[in-house]
N, C-alpha and C. Protein backbone atom coordinates (compact mmCIF):
# COMPACT_ATOMS: atom_id res chain seq x y z
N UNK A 1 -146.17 -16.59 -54.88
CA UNK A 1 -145.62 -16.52 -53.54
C UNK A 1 -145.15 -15.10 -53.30
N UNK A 2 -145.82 -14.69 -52.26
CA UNK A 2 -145.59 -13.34 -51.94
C UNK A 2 -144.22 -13.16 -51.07
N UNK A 3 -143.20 -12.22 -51.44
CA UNK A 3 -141.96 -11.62 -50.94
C UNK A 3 -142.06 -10.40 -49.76
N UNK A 4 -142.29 -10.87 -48.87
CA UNK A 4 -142.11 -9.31 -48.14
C UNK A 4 -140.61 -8.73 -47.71
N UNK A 5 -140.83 -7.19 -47.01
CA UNK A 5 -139.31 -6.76 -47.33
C UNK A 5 -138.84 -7.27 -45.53
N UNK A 6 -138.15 -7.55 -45.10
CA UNK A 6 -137.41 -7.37 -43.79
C UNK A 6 -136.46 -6.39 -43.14
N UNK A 7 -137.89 -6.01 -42.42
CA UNK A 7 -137.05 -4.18 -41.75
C UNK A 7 -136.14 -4.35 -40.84
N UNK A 8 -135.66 -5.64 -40.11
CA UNK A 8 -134.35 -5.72 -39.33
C UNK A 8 -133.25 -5.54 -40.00
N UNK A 9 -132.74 -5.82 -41.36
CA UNK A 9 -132.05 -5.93 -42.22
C UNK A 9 -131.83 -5.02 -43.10
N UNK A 10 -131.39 -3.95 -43.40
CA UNK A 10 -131.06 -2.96 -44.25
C UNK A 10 -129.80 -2.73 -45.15
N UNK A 11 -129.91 -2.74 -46.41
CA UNK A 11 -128.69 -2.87 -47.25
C UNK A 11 -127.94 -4.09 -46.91
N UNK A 12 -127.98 -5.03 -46.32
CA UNK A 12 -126.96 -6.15 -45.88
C UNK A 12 -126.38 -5.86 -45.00
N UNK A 13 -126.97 -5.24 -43.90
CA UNK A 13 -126.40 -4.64 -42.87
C UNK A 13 -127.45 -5.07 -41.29
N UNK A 14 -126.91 -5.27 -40.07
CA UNK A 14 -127.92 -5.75 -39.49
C UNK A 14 -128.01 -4.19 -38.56
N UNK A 15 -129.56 -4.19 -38.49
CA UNK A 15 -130.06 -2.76 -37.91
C UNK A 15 -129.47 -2.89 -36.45
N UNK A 16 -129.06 -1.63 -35.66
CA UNK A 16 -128.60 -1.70 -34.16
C UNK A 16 -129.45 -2.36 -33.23
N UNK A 17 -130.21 -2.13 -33.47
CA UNK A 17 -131.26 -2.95 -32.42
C UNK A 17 -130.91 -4.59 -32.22
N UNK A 18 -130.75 -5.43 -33.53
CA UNK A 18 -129.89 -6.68 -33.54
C UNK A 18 -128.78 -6.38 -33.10
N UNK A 19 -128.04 -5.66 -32.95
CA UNK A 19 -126.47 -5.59 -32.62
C UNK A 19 -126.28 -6.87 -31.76
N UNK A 20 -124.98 -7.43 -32.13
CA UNK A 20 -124.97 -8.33 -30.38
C UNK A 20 -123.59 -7.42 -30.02
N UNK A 21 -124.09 -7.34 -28.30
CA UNK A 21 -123.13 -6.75 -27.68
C UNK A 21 -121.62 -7.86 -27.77
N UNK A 22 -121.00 -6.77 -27.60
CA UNK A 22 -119.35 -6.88 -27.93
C UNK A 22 -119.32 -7.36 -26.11
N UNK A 23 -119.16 -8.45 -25.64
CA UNK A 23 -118.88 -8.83 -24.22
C UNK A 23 -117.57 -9.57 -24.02
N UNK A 24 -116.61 -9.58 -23.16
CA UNK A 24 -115.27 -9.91 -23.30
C UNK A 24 -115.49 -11.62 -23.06
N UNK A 25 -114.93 -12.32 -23.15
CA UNK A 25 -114.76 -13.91 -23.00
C UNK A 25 -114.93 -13.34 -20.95
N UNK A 26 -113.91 -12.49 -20.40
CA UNK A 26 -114.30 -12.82 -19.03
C UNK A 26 -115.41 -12.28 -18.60
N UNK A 27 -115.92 -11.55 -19.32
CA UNK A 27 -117.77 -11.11 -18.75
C UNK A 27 -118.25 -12.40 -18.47
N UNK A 28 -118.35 -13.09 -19.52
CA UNK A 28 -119.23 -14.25 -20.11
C UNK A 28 -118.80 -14.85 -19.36
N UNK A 29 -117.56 -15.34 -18.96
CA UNK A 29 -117.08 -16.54 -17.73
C UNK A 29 -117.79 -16.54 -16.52
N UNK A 30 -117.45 -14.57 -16.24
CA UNK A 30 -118.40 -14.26 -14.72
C UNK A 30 -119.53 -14.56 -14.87
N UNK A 31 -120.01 -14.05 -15.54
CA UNK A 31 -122.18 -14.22 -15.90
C UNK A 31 -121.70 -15.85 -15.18
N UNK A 32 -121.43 -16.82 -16.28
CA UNK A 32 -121.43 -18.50 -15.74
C UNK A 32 -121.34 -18.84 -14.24
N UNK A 33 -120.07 -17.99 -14.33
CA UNK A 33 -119.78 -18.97 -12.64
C UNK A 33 -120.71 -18.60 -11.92
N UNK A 34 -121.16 -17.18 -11.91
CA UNK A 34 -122.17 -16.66 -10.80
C UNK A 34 -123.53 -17.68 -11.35
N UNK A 35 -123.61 -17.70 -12.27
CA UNK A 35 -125.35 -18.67 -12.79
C UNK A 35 -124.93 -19.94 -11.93
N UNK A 36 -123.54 -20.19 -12.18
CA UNK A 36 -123.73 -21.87 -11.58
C UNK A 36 -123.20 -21.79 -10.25
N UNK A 37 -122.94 -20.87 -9.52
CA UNK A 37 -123.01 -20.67 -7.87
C UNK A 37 -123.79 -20.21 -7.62
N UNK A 38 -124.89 -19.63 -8.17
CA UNK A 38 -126.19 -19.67 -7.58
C UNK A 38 -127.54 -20.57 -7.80
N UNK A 39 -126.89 -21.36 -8.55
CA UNK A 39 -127.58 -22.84 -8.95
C UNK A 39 -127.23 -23.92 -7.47
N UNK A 40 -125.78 -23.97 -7.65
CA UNK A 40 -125.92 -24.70 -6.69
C UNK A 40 -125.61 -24.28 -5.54
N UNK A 41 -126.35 -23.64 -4.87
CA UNK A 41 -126.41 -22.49 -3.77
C UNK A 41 -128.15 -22.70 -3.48
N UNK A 42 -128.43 -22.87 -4.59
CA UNK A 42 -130.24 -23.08 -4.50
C UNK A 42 -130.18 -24.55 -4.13
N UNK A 43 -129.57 -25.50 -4.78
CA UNK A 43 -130.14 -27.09 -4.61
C UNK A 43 -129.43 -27.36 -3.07
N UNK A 44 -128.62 -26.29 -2.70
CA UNK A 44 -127.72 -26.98 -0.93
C UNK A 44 -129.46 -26.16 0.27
N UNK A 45 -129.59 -24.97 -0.91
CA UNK A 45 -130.78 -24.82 0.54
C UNK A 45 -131.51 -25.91 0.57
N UNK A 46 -131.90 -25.96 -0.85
CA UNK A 46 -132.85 -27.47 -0.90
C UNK A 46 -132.70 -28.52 0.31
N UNK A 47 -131.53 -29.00 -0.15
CA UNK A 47 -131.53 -30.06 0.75
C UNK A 47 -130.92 -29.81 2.26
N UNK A 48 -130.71 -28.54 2.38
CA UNK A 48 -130.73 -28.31 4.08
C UNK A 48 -131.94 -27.82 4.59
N UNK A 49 -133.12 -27.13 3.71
CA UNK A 49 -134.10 -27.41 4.59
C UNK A 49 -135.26 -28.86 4.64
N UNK A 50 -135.16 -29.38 3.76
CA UNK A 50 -135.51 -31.01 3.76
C UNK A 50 -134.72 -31.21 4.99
N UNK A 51 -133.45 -31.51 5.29
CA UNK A 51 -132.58 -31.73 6.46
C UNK A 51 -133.26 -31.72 8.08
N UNK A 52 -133.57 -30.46 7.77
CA UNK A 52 -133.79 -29.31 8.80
C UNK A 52 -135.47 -30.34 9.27
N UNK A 53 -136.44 -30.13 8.34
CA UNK A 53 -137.86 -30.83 8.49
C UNK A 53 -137.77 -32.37 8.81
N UNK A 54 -136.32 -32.76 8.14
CA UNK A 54 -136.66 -34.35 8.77
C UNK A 54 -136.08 -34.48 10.28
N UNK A 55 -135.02 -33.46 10.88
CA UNK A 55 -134.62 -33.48 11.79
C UNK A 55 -135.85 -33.34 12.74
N UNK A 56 -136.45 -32.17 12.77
CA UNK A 56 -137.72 -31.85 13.52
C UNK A 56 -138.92 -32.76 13.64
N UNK A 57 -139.01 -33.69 12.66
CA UNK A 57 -140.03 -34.56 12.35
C UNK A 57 -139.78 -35.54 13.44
N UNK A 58 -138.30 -36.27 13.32
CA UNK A 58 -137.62 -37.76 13.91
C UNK A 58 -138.05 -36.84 15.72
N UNK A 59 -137.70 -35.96 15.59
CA UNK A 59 -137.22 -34.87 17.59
C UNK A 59 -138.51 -35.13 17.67
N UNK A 60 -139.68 -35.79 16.91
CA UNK A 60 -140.83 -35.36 17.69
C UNK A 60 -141.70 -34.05 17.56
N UNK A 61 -141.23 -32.84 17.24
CA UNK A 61 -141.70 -31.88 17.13
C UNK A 61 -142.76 -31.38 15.70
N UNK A 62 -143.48 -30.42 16.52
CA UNK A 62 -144.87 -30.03 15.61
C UNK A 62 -144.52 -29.06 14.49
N UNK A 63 -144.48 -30.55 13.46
CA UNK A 63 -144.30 -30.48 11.61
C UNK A 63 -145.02 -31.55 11.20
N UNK A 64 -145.84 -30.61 9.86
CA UNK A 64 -146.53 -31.77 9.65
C UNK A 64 -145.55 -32.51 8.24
N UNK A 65 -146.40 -33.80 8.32
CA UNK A 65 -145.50 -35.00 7.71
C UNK A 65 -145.74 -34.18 5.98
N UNK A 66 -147.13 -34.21 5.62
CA UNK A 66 -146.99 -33.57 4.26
C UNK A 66 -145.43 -32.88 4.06
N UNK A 67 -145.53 -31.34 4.41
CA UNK A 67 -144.67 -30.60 4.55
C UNK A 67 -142.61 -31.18 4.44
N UNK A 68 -143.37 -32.63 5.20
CA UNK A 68 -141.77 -32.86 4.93
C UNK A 68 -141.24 -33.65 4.07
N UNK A 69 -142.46 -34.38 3.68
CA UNK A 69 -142.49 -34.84 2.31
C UNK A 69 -142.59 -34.05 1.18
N UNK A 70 -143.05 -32.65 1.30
CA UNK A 70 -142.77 -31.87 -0.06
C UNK A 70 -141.24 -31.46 -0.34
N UNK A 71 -140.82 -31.36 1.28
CA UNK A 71 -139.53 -30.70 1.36
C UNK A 71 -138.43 -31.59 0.58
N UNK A 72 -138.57 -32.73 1.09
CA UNK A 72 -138.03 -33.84 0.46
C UNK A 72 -137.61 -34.02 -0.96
N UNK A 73 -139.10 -33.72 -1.30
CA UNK A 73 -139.26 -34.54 -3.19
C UNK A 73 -138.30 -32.98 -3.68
N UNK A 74 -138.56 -32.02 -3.22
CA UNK A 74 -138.42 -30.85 -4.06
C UNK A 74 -136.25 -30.66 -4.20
N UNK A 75 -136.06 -31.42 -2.95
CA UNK A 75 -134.99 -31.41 -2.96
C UNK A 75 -134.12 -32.09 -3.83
N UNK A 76 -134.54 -33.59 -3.49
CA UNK A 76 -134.56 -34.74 -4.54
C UNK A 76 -134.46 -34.68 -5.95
N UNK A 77 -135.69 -33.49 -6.31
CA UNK A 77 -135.87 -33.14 -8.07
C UNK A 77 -134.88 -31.74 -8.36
N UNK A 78 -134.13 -31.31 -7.26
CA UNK A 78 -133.98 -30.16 -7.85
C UNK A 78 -132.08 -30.83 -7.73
N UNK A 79 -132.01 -31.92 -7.06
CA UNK A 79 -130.64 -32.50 -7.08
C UNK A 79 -130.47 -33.09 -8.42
N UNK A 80 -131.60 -34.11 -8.81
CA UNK A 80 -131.58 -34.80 -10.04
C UNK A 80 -131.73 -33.65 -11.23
N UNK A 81 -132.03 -33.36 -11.16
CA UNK A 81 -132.01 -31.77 -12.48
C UNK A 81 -130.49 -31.60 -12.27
N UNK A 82 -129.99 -30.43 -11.25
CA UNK A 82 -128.99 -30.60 -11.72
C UNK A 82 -127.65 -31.42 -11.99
N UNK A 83 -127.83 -33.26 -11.13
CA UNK A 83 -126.99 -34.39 -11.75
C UNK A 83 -127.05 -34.24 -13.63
N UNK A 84 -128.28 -34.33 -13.70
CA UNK A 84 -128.20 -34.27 -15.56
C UNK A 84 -128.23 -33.26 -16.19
N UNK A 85 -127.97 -31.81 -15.57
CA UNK A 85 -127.43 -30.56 -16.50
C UNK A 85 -126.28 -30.55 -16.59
N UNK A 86 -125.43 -31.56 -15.00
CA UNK A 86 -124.11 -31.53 -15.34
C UNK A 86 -123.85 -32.60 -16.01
N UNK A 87 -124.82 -33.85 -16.15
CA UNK A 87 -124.26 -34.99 -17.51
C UNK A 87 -124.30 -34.27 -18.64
N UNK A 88 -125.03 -33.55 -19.00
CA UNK A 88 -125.24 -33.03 -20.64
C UNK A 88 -123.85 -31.88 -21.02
N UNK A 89 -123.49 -31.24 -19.51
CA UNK A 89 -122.39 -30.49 -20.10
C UNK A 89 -121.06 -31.46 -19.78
N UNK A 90 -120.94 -31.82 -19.63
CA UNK A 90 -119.65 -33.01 -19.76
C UNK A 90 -120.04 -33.89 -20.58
N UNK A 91 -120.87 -34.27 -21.74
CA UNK A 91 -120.81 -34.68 -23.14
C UNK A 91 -120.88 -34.05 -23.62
N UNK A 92 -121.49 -32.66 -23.97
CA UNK A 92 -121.19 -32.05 -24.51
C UNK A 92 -119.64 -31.48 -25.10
N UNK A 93 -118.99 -31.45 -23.76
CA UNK A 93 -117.49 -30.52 -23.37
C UNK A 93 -116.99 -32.07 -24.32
N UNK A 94 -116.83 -33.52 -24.15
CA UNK A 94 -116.35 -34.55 -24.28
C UNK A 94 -116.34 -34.71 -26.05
N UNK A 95 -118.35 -33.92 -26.60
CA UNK A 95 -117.91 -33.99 -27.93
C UNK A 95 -117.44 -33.05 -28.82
N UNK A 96 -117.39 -31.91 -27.97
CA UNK A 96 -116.26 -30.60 -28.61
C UNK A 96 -114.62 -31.37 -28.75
N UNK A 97 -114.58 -32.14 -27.43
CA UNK A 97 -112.86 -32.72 -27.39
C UNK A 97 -112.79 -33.72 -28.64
N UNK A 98 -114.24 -34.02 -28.99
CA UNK A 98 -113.86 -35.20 -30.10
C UNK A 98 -113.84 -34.71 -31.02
N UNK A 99 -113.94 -33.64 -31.28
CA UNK A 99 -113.77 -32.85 -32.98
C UNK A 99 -112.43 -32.50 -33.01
N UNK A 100 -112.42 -32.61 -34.92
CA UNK A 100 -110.85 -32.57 -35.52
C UNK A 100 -111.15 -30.63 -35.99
N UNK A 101 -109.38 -30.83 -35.30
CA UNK A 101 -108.96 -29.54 -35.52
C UNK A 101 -108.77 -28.85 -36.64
């Protein structure tokens, strides 16, 4: 069995290029909140322009039905995605609370 050497790794030391940046706990908070206000900032357009196409559809006006049925589903799937990103992080958070200190 052949050993090769690993050039990321030098003397027991990890090369800079691995470095992980030194980021404060509130960097990392901001990065989040902004990821998850612009998450759900995306699923409200969602479902206000679904809104918007079924309004125009019921008025009578020239939309076609496809179109508002895509608008629909896309809204629908992009609501249910994130219902269960937020189930998985509230068991998650629930089985951090269940671990001994």
């Amino acid at each position: 069995m052949a050993i090769h050497q690993i050039n990321s790794i030098t003397h027991g030391f990890i090369s800079p290029s691995l470095a992980k940046k030194n980021n404060s706990p509130s960097e990392g908070a901001g990065n989040f909140s902004q990821l998850l206000k612009n998450s759900i900032d995306e699923v409200n357009k969602m479902q206000v322009q679904s809104d918007q196409l079924t309004e125009k559809l019921v008025r009578g006006e020239n939309v076609d039905l496809h179109q508002v049925m895509i608008a629909s589903q896309k809204a629908s799937i992009t609501l249910q995605t994130t219902m269960e990103v937020r189930n998985k992080v509230v068991e998650a958070y629930q089985e951090i609370m269940r671990m001994p200190m």
